[in-house]
Protein backbone atom coordinates (compact mmCIF):
# COMPACT_ATOMS: atom_id res chain seq x y z
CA UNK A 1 7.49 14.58 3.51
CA UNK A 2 11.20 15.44 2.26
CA UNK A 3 13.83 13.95 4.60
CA UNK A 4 15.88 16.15 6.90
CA UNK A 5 19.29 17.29 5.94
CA UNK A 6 18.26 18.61 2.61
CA UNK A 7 20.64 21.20 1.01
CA UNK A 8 19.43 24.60 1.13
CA UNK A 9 21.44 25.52 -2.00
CA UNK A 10 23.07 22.87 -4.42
CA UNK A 11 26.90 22.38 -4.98
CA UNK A 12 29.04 24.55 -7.75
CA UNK A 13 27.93 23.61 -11.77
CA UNK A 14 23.98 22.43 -11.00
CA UNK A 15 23.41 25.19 -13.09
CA UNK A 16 24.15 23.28 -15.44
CA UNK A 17 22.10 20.17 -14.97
CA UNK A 18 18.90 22.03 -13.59
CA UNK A 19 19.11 23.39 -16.85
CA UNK A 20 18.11 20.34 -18.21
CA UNK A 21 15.14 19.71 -15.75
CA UNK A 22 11.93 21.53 -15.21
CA UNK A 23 10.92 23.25 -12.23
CA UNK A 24 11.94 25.50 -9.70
CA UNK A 25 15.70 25.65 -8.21
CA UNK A 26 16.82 23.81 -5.64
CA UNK A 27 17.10 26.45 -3.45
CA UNK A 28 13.74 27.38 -3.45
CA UNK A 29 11.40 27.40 -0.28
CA UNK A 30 10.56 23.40 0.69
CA UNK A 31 6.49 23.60 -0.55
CA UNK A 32 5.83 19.86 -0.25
CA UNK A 33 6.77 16.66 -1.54
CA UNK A 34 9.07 17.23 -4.78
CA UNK A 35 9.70 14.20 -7.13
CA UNK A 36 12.23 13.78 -10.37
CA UNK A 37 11.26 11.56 -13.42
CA UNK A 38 13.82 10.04 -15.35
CA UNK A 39 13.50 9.02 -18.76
CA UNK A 40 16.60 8.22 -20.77
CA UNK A 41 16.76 5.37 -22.75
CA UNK A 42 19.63 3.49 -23.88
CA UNK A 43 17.45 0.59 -25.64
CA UNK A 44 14.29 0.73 -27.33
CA UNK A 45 12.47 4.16 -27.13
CA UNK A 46 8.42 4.55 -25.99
CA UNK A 47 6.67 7.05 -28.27
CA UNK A 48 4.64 7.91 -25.10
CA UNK A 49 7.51 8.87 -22.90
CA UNK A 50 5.99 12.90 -23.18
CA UNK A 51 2.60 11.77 -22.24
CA UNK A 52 3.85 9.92 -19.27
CA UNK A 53 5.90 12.94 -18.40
CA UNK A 54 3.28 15.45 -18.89
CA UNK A 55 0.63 13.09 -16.76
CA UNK A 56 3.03 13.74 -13.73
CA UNK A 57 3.70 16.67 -14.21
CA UNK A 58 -0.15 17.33 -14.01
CA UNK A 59 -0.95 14.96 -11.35
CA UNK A 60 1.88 16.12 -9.31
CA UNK A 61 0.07 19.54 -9.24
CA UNK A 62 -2.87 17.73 -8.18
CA UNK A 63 -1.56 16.74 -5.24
CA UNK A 64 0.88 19.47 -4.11
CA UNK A 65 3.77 17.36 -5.40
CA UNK A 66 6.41 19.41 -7.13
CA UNK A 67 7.51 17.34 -10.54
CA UNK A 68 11.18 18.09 -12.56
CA UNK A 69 12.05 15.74 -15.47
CA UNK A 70 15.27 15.13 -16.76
CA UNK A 71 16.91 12.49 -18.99
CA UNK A 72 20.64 13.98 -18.36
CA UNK A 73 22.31 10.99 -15.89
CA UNK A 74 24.21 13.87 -13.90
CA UNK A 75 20.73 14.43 -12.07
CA UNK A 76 22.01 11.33 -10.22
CA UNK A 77 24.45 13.11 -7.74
CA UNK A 78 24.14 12.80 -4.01
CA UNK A 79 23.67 16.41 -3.82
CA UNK A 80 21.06 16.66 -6.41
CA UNK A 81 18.74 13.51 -5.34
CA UNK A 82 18.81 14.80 -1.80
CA UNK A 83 16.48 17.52 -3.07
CA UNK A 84 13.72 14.69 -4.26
CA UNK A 85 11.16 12.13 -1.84
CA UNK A 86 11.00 9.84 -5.00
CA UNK A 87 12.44 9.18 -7.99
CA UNK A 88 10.09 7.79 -11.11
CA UNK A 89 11.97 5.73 -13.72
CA UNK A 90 9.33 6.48 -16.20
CA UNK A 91 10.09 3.54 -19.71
CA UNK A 92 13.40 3.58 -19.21
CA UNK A 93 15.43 1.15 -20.79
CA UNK A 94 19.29 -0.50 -21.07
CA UNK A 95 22.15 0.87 -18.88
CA UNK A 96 21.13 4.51 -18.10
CA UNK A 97 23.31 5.42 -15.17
CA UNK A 98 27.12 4.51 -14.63
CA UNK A 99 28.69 3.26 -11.64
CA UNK A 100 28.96 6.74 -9.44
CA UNK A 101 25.56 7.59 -10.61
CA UNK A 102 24.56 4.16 -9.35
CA UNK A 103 26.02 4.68 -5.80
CA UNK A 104 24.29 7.93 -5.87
CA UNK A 105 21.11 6.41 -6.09
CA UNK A 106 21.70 3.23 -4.14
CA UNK A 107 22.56 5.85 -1.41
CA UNK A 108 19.62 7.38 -1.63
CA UNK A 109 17.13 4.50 -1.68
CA UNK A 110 19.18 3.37 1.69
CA UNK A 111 18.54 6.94 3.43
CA UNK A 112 14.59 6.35 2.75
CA UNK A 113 14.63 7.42 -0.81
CA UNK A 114 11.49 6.45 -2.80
CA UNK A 115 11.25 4.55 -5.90
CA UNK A 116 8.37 4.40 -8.82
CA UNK A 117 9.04 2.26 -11.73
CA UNK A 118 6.85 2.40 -14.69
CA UNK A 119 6.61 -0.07 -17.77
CA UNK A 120 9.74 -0.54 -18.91
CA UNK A 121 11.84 0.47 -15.67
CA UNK A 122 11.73 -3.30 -15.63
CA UNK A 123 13.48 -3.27 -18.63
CA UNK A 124 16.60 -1.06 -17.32
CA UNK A 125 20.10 -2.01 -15.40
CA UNK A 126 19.79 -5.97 -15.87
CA UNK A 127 23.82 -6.24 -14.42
CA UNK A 128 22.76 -3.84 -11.19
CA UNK A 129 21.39 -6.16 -8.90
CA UNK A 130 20.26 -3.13 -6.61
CA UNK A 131 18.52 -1.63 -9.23
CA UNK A 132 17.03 -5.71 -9.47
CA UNK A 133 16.29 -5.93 -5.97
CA UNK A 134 14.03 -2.52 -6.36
CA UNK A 135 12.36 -2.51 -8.96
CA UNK A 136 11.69 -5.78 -8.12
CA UNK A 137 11.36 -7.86 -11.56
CA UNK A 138 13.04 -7.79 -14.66
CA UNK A 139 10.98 -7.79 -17.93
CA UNK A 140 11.19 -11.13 -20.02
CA UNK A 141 9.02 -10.94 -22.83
CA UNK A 142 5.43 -9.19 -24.17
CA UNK A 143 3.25 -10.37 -26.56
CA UNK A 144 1.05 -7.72 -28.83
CA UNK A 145 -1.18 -4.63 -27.11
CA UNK A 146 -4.17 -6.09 -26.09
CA UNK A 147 -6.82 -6.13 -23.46
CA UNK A 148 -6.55 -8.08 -20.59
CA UNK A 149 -7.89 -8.15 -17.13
CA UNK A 150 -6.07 -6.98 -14.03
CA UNK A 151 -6.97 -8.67 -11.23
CA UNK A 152 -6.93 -6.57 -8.06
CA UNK A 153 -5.30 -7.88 -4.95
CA UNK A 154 -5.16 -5.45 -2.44
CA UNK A 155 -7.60 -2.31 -2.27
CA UNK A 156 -6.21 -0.15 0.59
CA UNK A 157 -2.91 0.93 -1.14
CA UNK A 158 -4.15 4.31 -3.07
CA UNK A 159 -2.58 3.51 -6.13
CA UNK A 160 -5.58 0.42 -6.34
CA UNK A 161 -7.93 1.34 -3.77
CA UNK A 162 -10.28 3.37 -6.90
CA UNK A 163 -10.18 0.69 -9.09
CA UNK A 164 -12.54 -2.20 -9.42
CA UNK A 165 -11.65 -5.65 -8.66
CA UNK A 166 -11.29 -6.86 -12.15
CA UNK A 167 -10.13 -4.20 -14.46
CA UNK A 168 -9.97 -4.22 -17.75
CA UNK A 169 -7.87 -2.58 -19.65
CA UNK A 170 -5.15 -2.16 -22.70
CA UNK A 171 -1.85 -1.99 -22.77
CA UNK A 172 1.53 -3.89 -23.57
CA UNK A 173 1.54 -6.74 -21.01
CA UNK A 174 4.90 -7.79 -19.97
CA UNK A 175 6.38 -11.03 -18.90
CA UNK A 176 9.17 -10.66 -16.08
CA UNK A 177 12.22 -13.28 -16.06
CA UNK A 178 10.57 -14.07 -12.25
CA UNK A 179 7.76 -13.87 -9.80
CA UNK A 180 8.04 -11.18 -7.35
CA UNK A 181 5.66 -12.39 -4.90
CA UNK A 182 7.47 -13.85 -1.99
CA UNK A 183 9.80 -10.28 -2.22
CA UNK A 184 7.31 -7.71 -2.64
CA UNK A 185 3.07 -6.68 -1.85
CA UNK A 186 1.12 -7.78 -5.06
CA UNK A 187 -1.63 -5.49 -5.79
CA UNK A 188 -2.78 -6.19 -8.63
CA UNK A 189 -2.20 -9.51 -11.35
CA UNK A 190 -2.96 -10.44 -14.67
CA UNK A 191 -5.62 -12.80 -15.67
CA UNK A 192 -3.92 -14.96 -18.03
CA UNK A 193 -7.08 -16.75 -19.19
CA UNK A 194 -8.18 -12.85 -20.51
CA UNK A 195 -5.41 -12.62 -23.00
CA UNK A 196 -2.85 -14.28 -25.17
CA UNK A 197 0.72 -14.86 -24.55
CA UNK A 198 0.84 -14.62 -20.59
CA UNK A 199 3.61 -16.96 -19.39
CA UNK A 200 3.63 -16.93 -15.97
CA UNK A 201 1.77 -19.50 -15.35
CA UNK A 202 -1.29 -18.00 -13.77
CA UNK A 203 0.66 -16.14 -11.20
CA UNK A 204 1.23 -12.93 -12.80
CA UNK A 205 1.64 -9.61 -11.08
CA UNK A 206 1.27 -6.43 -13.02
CA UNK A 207 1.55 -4.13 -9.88
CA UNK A 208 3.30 -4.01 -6.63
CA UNK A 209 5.30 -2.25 -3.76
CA UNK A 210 7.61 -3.00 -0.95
CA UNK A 211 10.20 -1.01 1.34
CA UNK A 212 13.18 -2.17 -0.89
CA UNK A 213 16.24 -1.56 1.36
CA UNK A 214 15.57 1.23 3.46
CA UNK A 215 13.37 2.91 0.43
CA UNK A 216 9.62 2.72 -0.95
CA UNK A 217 9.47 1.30 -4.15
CA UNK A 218 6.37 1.16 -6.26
CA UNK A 219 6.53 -0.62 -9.71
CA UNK A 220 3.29 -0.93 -12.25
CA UNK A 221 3.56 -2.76 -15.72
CA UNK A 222 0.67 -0.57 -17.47
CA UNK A 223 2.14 2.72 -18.83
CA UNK A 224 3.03 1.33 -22.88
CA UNK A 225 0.72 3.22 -24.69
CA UNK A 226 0.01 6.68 -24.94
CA UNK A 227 -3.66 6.07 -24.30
CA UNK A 228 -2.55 5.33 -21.14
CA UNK A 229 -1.71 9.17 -19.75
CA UNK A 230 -4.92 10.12 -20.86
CA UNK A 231 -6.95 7.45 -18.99
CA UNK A 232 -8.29 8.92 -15.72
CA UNK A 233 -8.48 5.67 -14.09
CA UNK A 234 -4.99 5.13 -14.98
CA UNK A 235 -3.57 8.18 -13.86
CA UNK A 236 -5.66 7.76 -10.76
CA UNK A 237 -3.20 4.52 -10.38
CA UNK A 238 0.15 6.38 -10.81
CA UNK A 239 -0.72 9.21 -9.02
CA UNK A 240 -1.79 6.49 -5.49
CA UNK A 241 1.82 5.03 -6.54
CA UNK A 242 3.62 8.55 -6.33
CA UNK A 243 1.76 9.55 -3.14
CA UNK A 244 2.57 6.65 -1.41
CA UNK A 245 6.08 6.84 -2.75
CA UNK A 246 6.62 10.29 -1.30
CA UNK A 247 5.36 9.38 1.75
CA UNK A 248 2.41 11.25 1.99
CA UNK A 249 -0.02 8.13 2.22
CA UNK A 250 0.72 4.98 4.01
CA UNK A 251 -0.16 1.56 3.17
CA UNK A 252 1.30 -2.25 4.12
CA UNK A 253 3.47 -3.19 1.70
CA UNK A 254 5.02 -6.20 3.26
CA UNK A 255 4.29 -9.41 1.00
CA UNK A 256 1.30 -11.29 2.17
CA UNK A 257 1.04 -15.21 1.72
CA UNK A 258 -0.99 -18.33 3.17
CA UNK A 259 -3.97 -15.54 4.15
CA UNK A 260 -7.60 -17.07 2.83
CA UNK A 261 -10.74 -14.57 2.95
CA UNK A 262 -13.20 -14.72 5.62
CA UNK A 263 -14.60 -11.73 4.07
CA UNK A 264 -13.93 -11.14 0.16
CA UNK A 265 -16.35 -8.44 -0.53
CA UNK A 266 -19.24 -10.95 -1.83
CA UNK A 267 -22.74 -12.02 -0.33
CA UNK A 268 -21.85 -15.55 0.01
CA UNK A 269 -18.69 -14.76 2.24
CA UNK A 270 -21.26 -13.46 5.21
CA UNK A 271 -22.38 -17.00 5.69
CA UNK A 272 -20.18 -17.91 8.32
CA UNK A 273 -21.05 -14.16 10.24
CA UNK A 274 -24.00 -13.28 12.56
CA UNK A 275 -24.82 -10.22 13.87
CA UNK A 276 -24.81 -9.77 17.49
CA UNK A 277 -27.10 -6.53 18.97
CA UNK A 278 -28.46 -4.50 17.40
CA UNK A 279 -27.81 -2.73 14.12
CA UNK A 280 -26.13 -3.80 11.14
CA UNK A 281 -23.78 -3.73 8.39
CA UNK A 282 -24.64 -2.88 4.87
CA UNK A 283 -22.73 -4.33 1.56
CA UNK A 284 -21.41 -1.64 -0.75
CA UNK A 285 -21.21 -1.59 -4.04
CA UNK A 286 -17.46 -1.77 -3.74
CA UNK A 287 -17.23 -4.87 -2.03
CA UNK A 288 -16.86 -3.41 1.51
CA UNK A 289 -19.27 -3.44 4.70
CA UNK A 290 -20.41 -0.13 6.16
CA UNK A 291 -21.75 0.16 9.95
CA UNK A 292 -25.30 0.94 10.29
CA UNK A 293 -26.82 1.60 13.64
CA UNK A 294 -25.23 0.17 17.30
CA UNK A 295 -24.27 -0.83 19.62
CA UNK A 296 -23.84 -4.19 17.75
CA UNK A 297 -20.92 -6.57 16.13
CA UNK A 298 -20.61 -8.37 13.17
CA UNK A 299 -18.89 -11.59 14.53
CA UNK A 300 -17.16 -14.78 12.50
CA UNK A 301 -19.33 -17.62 13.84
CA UNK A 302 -17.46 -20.49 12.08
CA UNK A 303 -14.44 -20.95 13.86
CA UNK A 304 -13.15 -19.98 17.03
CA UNK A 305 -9.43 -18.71 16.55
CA UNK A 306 -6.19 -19.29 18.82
CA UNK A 307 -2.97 -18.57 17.07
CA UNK A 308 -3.37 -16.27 14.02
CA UNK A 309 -2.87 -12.86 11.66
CA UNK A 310 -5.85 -11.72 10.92
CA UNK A 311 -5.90 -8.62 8.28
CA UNK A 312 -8.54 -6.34 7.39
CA UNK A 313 -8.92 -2.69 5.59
CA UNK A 314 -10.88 -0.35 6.89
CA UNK A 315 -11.93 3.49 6.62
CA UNK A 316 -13.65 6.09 9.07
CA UNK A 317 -15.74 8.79 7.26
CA UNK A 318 -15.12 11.27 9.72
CA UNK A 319 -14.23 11.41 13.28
CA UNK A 320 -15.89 8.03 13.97
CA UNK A 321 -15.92 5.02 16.25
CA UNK A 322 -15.59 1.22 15.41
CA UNK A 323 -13.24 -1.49 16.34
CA UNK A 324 -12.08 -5.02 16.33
CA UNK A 325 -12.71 -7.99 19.04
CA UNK A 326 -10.77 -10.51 19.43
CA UNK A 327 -10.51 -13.29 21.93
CA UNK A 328 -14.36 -13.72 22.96
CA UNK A 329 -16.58 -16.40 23.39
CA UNK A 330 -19.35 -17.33 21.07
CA UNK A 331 -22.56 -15.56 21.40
CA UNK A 332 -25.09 -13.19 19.76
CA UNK A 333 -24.67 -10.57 22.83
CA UNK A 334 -21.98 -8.14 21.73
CA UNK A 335 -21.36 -7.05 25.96
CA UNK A 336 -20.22 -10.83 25.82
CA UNK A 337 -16.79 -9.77 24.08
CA UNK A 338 -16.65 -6.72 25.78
CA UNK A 339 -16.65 -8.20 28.78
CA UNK A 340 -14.55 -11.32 27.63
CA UNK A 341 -12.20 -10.36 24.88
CA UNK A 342 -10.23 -7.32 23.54
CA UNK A 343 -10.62 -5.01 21.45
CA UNK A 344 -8.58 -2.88 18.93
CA UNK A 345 -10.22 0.28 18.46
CA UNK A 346 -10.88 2.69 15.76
CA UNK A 347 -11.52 6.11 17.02
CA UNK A 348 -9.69 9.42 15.82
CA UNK A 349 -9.54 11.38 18.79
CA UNK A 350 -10.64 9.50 22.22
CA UNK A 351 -8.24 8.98 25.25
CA UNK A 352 -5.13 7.46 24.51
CA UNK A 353 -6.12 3.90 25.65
CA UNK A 354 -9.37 4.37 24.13
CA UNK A 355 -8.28 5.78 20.46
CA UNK A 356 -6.98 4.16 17.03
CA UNK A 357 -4.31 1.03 17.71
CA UNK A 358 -5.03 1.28 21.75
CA UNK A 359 -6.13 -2.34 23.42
CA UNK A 360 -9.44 -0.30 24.57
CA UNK A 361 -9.16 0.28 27.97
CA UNK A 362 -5.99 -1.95 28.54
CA UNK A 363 -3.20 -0.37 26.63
CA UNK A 364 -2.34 2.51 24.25
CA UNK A 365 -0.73 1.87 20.67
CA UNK A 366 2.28 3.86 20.21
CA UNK A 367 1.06 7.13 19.75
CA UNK A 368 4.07 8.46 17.88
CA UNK A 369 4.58 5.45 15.26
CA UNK A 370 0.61 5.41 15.14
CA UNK A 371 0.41 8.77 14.19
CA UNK A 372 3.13 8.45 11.03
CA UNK A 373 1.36 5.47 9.74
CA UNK A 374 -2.40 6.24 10.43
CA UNK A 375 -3.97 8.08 6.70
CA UNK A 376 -6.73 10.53 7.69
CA UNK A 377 -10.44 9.75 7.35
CA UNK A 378 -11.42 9.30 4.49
CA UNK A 379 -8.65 6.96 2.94
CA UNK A 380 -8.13 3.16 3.93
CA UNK A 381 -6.25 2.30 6.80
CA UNK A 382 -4.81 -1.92 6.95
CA UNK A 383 -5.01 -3.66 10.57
CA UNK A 384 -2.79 -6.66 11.22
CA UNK A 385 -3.96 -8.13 14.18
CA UNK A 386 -1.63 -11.10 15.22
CA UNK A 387 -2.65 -13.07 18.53
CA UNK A 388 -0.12 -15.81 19.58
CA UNK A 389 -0.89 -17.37 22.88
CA UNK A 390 -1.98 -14.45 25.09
CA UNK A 391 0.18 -11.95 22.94
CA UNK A 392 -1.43 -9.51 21.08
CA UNK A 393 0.61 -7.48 18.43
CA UNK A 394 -1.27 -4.53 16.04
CA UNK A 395 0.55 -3.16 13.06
CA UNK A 396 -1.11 -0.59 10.97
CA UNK A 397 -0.26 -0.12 7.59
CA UNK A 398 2.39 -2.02 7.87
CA UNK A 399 4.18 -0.68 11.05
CA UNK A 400 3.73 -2.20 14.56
CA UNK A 401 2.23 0.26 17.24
CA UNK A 402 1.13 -1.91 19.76
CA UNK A 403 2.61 -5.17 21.89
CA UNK A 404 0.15 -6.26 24.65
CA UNK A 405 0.21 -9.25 26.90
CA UNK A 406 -3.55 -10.73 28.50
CA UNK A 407 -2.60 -11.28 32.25
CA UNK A 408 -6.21 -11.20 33.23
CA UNK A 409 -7.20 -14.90 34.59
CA UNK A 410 -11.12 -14.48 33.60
CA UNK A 411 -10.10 -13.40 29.57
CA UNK A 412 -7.73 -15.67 26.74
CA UNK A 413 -6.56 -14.87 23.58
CA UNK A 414 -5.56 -18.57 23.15
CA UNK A 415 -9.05 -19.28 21.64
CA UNK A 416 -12.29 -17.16 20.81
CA UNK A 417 -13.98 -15.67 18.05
CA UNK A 418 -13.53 -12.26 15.86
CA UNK A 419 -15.68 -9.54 15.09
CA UNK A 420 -16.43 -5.91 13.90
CA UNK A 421 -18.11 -3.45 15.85
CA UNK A 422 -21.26 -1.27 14.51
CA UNK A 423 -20.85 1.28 17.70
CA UNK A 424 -24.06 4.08 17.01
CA UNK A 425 -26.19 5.48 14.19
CA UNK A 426 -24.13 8.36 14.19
CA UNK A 427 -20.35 6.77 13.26
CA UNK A 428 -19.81 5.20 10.16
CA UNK A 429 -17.01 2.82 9.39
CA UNK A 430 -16.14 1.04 6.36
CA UNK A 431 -13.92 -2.68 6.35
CA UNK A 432 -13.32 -5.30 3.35
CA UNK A 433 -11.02 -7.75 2.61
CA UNK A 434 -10.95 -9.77 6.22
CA UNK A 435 -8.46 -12.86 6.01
CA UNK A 436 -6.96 -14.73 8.12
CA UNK A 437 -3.93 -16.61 8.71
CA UNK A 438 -3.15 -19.47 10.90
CA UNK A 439 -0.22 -19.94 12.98
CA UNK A 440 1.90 -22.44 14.99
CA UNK A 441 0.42 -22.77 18.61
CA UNK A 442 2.81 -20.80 20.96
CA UNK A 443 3.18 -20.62 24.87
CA UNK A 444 3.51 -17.58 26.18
């Protein structure tokens, strides 16, 4: 939602600028999340600038999101962008703003301003190193439209989490002057073995967020053609970007490195899991595992675990119960980990120690920074569960809401297995994508 402190009315000779924007005045009643798109160019021009404009304009509407587009600079006041959750630099291109209209905007990115670049927003301010450090690449080179396939990284952010894990698709495909990856959360890449004149080496993202200095940014390289703002699946991918942009979905946009699957979505990664109890889990279409009967767990059998971040997506349907266990010793009775490890639960609306991010039974999460980051059934939800010695962290969707300590002499986190909970026929809980990171052994 909008930040506090927003004007009620805006300073002497807006007139003049709102003039040159659609939508309602700024002093208006506050009906949502309100965005501006920016399009002026001051290098090479895309024909499909009105498409893209039009697209969010309609997809704003969608989704309660109020959408004014300008390409007059002066939008870029401190009293104007206060007005906006995001800002969309929709194919822009060369030195659009000057230096005031720069500190306008870098003061509004630090205040928790958000950010969505499309196309050639990479291609825009290559002497602003904030504008860099947001956007998060600068565009290199393309090669001809073509078809290509986008590889999809990460499913839970809702500008991805519709799309399947290789899409293919056409569009301009763009080359950026470096590899964002260690900065920013990859969502999606290009297969450079699909198309010609990829030059990234085989390490080429196409799509990806991170909080960029006290802001959300979102960028995506698709957006070229005008057969792009007519693609549903497309505009299903900007319109995830914008949401989470505003603020009104969450998602973890940290970057991720070192993690390998446990789980990837396939068949073949269930080897290494048994199920203990009874019940079971059924593989979806969409790569992800959905509980079936209970009480029972789904539990990594391979490896026992000491020091580690261990990741997973998951999604309630309703007002359902699941979890995660950590810290238990191997066997095909799922009381054993109750009884011998922890677990991090996934319920909407138990008791506080017994509810979504809570240690169940030990510990609550923080209800107040669980509440901002937890989406509602319905949409995926990202655990990072990180267990150092007998420290047990939980971030969720990227924010940390819980910070327990095992001081219980018959139970250790320092080594045990993992597992997912199936808790009764009538709760149904989706995850995919479990992976794992090891860490260094710490005392604690």
């Amino acid at each position: 939602m909008r930040r506090t402190g927003q004007l009620a009315t805006v300073i002497t000779g807006a007139a003049l600028l709102l003039g040159c924007m659609s939508g309602p005045a700024a002093s208006e009643p506050d009906a949502g999340e309100r965005v501006l798109v920016f399009s002026k160019t001051a290098g090479f021009r895309h024909d499909s600038i009105p498409d893209g404009v039009q697209a969010l304009k309609d997809l704003g509407a969608s989704a309660g999101i109020t959408v004014d587009a300008t390409e007059d600079a002066r939008a870029f006041s401190n009293a104007n962008l206060r007005r906006y959750d995001a800002v969309v630099f929709l194919s822009t291109t060369g030195d659009v703003l000057n230096t005031a209209q720069q500190r306008a905007f870098e003061r509004y990115v630090r205040q928790g301003g958000g950010f969505l670049g499309v196309h050639a927003a990479a291609d825009t301010e290559y002497d602003w190193a904030f504008y860099g450090q947001t956007v998060g690449a600068y565009f290199q080179s393309h090669p001809a439209i073509q078809q290509a396939t986008v590889e999809v990284e990460d499913h839970s952010h809702a500008a991805t989490s519709h799309l399947p894990t290789a899409w293919n698709r056409t569009d301009e495909w763009y080359n950026y002057r470096s590899n964002p990856r260690d900065r920013v959360r990859v969502l999606a890449s290009l297969d450079e073995s699909s198309y010609s004149g990829g030059t990234m080496n085989g390490d080429h993202p196409m799509a990806w967020c991170h909080t960029a200095q006290g802001g959300r940014a979102f960028y995506t390289g698709g957006g070229h053609t005008k057969e792009s703002y007519a693609d549903p699946v497309f505009r299903q991918h900007l319109l995830g970007g914008l949401r989470w942009t505003t603020g009104a979905v969450q998602a973890d946009c940290r970057p991720e490195n070192g993690y390998r699957p446990l789980f990837d979505g396939t068949a073949e990664s269930l080897s290494g899991w048994r199920q203990a109890g009874p019940g079971s889990f059924q593989l979806e279409a969409d790569g992800s595992l959905t509980t079936t009967g209970g009480m029972g767990m789904l539990w990594y059998a391979d490896q026992g675990l000491g020091s580690y971040s261990l990741k997973l997506d998951w999604r309630m349907a309703g007002d359902d119960n699941s979890g995660v266990f950590v810290g238990f010793p191997p066997s095909d009775d799922p009381w054993s980990a109750v009884d011998n490890g922890y677990e991090v639960q996934i319920d909407a609306t138990d008791a506080p120690d017994r509810t979504t991010g809570a240690v169940y039974g030990f510990q609550s999460a923080d209800l107040a920074r669980r509440d901002a980051a937890l989406n509602p059934p319905g949409e995926w939800n990202t655990y990072e569960i990180r267990v150092e010695g007998e420290r047990l962290r939980v971030w969720l969707n990227g924010v940390q809401i819980n910070d327990f300590t095992n001081t219980d002499p018959a139970r250790s986190l320092r080594d045990g297995h993992i597992g997912i909970q199936n808790h009764g026929a009538d709760d149904q809980v989706s995850f995919r994508n479990i992976r794992i990171k090891e860490l260094p052994t710490r005392g604690n």
